[in-house]
N, C-alpha and C. Protein backbone atom coordinates (compact mmCIF):
# COMPACT_ATOMS: atom_id res chain seq x y z
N UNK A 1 -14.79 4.16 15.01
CA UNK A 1 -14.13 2.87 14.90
C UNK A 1 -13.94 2.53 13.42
N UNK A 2 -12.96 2.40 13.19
CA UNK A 2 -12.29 1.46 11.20
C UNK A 2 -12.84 0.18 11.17
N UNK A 3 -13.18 0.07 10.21
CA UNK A 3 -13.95 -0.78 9.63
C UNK A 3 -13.21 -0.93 8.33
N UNK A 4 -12.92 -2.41 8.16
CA UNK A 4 -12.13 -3.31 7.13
C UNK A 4 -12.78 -4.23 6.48
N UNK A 5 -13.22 -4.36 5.14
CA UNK A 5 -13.62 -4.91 4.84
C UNK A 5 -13.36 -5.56 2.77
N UNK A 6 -13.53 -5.96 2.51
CA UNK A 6 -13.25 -6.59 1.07
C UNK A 6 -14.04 -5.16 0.10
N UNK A 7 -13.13 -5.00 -0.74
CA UNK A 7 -13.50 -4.11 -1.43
C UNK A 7 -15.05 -4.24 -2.60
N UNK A 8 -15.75 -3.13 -2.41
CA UNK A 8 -16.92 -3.53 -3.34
C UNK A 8 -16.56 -2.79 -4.61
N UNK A 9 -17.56 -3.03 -5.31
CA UNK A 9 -17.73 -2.17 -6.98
C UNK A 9 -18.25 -0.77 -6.63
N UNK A 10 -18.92 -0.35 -5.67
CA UNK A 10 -19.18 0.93 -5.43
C UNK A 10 -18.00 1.78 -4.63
N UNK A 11 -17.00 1.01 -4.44
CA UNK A 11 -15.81 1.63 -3.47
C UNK A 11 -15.01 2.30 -4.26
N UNK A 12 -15.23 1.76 -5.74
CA UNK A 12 -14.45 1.99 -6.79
C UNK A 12 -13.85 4.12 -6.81
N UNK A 13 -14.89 4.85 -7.25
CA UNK A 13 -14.90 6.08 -7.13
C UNK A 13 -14.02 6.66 -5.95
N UNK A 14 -14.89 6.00 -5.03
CA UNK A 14 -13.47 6.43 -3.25
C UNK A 14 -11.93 6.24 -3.65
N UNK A 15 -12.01 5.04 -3.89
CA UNK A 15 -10.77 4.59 -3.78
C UNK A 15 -9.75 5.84 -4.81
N UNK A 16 -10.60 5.60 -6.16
CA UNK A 16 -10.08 6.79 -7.10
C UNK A 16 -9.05 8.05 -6.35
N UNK A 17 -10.57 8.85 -5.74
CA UNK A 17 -9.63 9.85 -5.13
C UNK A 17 -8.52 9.61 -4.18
N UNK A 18 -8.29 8.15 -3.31
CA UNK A 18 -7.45 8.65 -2.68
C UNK A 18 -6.23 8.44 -3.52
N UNK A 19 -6.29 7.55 -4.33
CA UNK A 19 -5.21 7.25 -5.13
C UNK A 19 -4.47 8.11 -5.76
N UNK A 20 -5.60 9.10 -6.39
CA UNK A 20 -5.25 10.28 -6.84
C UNK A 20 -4.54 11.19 -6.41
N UNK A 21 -4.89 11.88 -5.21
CA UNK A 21 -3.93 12.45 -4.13
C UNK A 21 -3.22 11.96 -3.60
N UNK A 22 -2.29 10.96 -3.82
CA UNK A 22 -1.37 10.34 -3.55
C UNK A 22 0.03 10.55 -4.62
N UNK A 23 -0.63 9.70 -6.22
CA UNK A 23 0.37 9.57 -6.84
C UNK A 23 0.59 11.13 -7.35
N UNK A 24 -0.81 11.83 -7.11
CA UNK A 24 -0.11 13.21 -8.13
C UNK A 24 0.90 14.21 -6.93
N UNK A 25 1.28 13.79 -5.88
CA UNK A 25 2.01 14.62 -5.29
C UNK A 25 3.31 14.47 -5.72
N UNK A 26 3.45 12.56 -6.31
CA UNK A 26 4.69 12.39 -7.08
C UNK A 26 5.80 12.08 -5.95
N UNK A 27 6.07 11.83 -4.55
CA UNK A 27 6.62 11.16 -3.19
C UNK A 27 6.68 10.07 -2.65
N UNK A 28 5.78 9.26 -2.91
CA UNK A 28 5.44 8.17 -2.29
C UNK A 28 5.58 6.69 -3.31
N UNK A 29 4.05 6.77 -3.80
CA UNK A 29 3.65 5.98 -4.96
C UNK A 29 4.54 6.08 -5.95
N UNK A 30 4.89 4.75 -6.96
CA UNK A 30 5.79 4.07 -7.80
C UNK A 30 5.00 4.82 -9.08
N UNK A 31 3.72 4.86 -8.87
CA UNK A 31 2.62 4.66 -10.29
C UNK A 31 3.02 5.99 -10.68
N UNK A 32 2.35 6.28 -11.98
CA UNK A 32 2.74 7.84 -12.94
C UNK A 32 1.52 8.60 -12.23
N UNK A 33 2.17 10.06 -11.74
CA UNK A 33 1.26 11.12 -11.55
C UNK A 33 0.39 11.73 -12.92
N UNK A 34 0.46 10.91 -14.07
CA UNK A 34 -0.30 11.01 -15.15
C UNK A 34 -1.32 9.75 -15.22
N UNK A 35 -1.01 9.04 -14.08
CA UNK A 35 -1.81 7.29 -14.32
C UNK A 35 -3.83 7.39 -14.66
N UNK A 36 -4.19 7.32 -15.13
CA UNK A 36 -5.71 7.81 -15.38
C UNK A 36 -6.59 6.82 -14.37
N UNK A 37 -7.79 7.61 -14.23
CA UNK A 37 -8.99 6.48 -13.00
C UNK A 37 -8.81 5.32 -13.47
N UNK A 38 -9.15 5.20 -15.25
CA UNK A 38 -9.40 3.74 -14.93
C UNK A 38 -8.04 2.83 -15.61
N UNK A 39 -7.07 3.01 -15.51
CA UNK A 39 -5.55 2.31 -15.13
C UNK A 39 -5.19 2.30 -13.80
N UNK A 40 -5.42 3.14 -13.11
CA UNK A 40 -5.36 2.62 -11.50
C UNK A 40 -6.38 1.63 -11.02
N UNK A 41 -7.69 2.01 -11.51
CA UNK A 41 -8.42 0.86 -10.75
C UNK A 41 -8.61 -0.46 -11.49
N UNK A 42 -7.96 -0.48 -12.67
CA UNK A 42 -7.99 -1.28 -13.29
C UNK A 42 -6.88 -2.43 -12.31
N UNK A 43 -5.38 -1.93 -12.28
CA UNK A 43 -4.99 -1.88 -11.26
C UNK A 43 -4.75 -2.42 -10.11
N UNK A 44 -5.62 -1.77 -9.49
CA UNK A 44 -5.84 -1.67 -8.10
C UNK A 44 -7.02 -2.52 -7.25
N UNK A 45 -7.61 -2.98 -8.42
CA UNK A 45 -9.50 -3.61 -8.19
C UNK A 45 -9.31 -4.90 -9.40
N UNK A 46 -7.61 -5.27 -9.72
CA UNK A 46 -7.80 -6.57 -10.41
C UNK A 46 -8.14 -7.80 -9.68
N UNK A 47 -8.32 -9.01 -10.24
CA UNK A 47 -8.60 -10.19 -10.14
C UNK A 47 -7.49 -10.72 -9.36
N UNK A 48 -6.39 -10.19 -9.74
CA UNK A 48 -5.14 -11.05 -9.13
C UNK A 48 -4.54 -10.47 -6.90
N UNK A 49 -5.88 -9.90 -7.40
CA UNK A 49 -5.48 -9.06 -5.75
C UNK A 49 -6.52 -9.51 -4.67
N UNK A 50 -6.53 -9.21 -3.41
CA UNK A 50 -7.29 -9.08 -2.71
C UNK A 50 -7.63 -7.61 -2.05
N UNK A 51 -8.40 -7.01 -2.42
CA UNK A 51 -8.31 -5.55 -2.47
C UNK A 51 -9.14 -5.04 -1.37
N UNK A 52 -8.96 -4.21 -0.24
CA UNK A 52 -9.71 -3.84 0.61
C UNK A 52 -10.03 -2.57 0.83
N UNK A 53 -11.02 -2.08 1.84
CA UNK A 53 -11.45 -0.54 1.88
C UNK A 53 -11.32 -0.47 3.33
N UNK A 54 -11.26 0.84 3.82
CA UNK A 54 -11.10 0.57 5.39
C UNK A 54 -12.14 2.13 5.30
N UNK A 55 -13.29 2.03 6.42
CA UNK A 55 -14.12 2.94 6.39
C UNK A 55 -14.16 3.81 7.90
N UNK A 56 -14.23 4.91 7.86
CA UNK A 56 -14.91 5.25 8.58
C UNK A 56 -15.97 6.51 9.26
N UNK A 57 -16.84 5.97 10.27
CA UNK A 57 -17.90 6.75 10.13
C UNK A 57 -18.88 6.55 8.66
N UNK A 58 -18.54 5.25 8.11
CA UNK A 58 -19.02 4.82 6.58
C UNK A 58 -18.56 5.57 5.65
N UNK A 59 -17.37 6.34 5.85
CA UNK A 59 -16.72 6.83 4.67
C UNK A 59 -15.11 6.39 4.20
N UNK A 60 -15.00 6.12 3.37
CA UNK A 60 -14.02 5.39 2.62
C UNK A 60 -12.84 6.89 3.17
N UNK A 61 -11.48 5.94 3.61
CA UNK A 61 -10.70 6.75 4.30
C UNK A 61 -9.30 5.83 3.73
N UNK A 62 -9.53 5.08 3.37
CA UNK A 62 -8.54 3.91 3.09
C UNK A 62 -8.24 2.77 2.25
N UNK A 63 -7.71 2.49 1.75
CA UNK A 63 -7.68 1.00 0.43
C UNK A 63 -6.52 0.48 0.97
N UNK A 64 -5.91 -0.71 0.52
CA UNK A 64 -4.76 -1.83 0.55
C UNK A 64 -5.11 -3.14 -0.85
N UNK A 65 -4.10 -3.23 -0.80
CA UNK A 65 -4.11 -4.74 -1.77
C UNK A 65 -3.13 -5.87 -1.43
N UNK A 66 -3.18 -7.11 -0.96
CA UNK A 66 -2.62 -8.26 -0.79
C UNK A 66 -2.34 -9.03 -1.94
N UNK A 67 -1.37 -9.43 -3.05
CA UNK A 67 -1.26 -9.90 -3.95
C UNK A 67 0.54 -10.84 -3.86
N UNK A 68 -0.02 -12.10 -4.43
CA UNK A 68 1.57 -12.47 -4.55
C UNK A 68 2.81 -11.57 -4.76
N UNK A 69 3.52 -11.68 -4.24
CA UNK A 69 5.00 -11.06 -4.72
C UNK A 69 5.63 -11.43 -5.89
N UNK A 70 5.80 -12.36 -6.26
CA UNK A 70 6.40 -13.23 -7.08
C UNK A 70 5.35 -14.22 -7.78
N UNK A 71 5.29 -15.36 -8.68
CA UNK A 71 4.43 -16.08 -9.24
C UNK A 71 5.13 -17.67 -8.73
N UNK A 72 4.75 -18.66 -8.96
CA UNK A 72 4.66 -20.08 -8.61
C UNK A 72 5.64 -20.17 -7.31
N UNK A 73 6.99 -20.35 -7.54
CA UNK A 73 7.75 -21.06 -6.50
C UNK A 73 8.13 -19.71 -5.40
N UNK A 74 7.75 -18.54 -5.62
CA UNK A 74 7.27 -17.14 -4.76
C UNK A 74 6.46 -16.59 -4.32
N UNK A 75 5.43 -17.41 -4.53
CA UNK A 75 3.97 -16.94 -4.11
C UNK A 75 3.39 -17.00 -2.69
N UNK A 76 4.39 -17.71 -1.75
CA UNK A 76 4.36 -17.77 -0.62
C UNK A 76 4.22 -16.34 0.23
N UNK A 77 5.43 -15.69 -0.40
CA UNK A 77 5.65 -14.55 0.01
C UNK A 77 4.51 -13.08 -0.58
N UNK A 78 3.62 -12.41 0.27
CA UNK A 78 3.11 -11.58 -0.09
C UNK A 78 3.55 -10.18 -0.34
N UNK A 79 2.63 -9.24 -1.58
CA UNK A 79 3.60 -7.75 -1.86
C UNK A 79 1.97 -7.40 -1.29
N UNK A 80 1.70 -6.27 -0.89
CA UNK A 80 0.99 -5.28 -0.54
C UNK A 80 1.08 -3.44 -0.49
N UNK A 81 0.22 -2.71 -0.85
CA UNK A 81 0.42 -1.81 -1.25
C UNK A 81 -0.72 -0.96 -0.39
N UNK A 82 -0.50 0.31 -0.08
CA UNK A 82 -1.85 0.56 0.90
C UNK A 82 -2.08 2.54 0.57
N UNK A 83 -3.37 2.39 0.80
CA UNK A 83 -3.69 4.21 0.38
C UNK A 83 -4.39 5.03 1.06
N UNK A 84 -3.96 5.63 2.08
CA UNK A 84 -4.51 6.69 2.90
C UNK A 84 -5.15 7.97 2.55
N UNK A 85 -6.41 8.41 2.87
CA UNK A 85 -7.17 9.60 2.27
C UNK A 85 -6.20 10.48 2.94
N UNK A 86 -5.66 11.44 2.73
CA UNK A 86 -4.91 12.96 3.42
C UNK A 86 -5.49 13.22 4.15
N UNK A 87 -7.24 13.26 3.84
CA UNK A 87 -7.96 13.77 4.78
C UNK A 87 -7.84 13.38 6.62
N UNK A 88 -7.34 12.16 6.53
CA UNK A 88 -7.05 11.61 7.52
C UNK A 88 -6.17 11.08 8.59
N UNK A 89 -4.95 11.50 7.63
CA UNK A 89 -3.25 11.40 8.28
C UNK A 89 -3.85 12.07 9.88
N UNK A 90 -2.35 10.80 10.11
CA UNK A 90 -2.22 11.39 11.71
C UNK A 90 -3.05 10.63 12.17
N UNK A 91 -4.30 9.65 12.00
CA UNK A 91 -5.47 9.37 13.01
C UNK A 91 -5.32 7.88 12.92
N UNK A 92 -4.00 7.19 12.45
CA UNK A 92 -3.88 5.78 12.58
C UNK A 92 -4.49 4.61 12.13
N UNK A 93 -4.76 5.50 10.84
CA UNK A 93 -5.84 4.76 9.79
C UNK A 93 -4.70 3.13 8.95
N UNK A 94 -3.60 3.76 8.81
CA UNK A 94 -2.45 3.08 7.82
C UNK A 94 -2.26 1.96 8.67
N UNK A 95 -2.08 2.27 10.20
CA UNK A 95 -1.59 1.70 11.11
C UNK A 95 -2.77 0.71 11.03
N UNK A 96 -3.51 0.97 11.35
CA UNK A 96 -5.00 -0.19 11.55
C UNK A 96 -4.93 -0.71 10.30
N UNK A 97 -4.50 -0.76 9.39
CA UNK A 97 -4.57 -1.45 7.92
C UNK A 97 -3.42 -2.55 7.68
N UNK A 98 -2.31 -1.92 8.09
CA UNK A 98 -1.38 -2.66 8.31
C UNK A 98 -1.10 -3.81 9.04
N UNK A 99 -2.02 -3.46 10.32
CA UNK A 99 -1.94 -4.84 11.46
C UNK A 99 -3.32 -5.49 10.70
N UNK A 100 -4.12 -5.11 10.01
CA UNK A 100 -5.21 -5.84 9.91
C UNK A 100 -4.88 -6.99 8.49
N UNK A 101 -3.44 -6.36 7.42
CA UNK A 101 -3.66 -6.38 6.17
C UNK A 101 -2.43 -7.77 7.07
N UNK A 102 -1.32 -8.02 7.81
CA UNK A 102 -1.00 -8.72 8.48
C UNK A 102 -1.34 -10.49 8.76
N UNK A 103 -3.02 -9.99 9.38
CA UNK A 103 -3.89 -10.80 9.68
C UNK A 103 -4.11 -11.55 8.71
N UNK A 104 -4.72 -11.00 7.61
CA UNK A 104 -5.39 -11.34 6.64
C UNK A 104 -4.02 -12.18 5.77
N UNK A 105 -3.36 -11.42 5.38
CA UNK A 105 -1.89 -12.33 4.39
C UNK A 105 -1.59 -13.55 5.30
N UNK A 106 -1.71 -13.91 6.79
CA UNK A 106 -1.65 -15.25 7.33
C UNK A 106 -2.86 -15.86 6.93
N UNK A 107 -4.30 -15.78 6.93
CA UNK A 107 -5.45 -16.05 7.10
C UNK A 107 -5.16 -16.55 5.26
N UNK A 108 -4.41 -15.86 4.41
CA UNK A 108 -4.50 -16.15 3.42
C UNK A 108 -3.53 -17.61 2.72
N UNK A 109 -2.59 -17.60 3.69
CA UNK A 109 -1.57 -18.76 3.64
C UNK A 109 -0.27 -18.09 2.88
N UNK A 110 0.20 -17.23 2.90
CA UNK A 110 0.99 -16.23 3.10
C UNK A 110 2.00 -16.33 4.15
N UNK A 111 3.29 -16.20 3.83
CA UNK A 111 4.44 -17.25 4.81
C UNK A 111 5.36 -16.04 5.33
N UNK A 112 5.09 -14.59 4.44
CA UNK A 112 5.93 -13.23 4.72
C UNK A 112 5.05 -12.45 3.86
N UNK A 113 5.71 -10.99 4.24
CA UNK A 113 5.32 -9.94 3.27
C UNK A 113 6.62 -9.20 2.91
N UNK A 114 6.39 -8.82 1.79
CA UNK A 114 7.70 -7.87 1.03
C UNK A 114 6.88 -6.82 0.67
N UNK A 115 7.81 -5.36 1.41
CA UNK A 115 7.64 -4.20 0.14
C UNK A 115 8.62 -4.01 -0.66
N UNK A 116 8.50 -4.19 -1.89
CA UNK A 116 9.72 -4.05 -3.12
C UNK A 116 10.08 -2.42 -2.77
N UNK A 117 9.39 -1.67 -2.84
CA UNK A 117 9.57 0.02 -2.88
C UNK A 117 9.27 0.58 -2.00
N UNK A 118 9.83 0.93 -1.20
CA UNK A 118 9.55 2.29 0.05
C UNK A 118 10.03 2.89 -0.25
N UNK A 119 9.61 4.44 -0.52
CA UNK A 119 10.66 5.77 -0.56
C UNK A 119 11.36 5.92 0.71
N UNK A 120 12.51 6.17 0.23
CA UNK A 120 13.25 6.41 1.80
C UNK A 120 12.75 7.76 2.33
N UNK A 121 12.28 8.74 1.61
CA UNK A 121 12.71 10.04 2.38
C UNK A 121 10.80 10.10 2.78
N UNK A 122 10.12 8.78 2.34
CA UNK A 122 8.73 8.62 2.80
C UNK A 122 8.66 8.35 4.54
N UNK A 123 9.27 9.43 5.68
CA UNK A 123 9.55 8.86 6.89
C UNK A 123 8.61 8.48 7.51
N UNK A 124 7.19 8.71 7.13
CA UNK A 124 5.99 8.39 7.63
C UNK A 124 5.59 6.86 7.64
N UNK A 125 6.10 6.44 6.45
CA UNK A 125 5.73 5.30 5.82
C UNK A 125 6.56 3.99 6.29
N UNK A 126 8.00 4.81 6.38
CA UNK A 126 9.41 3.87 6.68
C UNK A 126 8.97 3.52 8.29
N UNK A 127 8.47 4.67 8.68
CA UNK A 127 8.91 4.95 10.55
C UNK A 127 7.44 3.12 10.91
N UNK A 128 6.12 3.69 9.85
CA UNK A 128 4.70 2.76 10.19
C UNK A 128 5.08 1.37 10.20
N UNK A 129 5.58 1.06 9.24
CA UNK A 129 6.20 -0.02 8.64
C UNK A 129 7.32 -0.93 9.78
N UNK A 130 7.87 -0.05 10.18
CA UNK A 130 9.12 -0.46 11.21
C UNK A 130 8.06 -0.58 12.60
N UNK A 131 7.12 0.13 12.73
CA UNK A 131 6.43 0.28 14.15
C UNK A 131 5.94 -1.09 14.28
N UNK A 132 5.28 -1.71 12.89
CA UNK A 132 4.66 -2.68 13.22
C UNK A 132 5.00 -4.33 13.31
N UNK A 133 6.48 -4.12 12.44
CA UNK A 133 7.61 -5.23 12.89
C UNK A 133 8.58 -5.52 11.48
N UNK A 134 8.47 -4.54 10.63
CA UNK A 134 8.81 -5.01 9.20
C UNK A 134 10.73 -4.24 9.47
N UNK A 135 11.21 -5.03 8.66
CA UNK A 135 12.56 -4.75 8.74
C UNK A 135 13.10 -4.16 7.22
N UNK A 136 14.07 -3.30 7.30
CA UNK A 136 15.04 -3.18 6.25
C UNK A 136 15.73 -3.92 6.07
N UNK A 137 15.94 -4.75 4.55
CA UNK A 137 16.44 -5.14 4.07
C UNK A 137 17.62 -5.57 2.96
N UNK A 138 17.25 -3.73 2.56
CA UNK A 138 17.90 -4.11 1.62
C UNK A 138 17.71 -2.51 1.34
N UNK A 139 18.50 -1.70 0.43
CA UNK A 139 18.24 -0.04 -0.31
C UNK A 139 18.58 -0.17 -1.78
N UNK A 140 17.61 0.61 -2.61
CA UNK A 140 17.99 0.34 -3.69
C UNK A 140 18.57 1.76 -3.86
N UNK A 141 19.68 2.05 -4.73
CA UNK A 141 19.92 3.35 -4.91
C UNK A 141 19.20 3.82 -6.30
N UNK A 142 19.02 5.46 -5.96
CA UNK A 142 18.00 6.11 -7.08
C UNK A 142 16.92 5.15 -7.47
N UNK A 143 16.36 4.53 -6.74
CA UNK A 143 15.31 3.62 -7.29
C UNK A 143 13.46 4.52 -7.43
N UNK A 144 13.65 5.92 -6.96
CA UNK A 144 12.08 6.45 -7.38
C UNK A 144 13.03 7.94 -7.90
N UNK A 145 12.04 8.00 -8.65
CA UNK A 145 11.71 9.91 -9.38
C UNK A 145 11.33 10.73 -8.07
N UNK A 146 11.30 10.81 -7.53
CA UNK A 146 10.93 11.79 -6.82
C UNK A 146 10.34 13.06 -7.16
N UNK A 147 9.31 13.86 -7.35
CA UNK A 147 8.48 14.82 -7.72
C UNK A 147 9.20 16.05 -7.28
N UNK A 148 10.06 16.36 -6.42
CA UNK A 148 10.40 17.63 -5.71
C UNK A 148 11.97 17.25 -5.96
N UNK A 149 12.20 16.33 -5.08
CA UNK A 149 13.83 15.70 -4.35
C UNK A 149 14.84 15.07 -5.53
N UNK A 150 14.17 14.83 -6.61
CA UNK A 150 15.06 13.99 -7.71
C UNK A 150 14.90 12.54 -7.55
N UNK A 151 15.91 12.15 -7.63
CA UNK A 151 15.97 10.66 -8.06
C UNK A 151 16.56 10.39 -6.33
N UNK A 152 15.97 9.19 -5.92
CA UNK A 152 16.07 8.91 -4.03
C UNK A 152 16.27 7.41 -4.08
N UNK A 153 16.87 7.35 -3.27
CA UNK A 153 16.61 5.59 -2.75
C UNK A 153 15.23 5.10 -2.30
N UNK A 154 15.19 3.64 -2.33
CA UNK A 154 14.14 3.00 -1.49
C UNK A 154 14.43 2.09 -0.89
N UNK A 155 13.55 1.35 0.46
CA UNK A 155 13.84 0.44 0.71
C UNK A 155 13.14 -0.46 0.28
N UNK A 156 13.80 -1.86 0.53
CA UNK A 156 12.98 -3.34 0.62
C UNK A 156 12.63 -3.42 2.35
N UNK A 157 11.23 -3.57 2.42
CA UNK A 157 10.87 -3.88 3.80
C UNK A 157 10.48 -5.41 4.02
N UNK A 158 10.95 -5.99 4.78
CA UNK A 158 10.24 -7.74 4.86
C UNK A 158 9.44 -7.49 6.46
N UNK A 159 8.37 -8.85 6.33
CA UNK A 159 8.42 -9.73 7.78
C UNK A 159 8.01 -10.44 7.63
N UNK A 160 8.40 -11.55 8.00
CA UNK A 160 8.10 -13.12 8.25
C UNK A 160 6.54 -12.81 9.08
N UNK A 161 5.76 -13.87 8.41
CA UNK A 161 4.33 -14.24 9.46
C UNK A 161 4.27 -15.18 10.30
């Protein structure tokens, strides 16, 4: 069973790696596949976030962050960002983060959520995202580097809470 909970100071290291195997594949994540531990968690474990770990079997399998989108007259609207261990694809870890990270951005007074950046050719990510009620909005063209593919579109994903 996943287990969600507010991120601690000892989560810090976990979180590292998954982050790591993420941006250095260079597909997904916005951040530089050169980004160092402590600029990601600097990051990723700021003040301005609400940062979570999702565990299981008591092992760190998962992170997210809930943070304004915008500042004063936008702050209604939440951005969130979320990080799956590899080790664990496929077992509906993102999915349980997503409906949970949901919860929490209402619980927080949070009126929507925006993703500024989805890779389009991220179908895993586009397909989770859509499963759980978020819409396309909008495509940016060539908006990521892409590590393999070149320069790709992304989407804007919304949903109202």
């Amino acid at each position: 069973m996943l287990q969600i909970r507010k991120s601690i100071a000892s989560d810090a290291d976990y979180i590292w790696e998954i982050l790591k195997a993420i941006i250095s594949s260079g597909d997904s994540f916005a951040y530089s596949p050169s980004s160092s531990k402590d600029e990601m968690l600097s990051y990723w474990l700021s003040e301005n976030k609400n940062t979570y770990t999702a565990l299981l079997e008591n092992k760190v399998v998962g992170t997210f962050f809930i943070q304004d989108n915008q500042p004063g007259l936008g702050s209604h609207i939440a951005n969130a960002a979320y990080a799956t261990s590899p080790k664990v694809y496929g077992k509906g870890i993102g999915k349980q983060m997503g409906l949970f990270s949901l919860d929490e951005a209402r619980k927080l007074g949070y009126k929507a959520i925006q993703f500024n950046i989805v890779v389009k050719t991220n179908l895993r990510a586009v397909k989770l995202w859509q499963d759980i009620g978020f819409s396309i909005i909008g495509e940016i063209p060539e908006a990521f580097q892409h590590k393999t593919l070149g320069m790709v579109n992304a989407y804007v994903m919304y949903q109202k809470l």
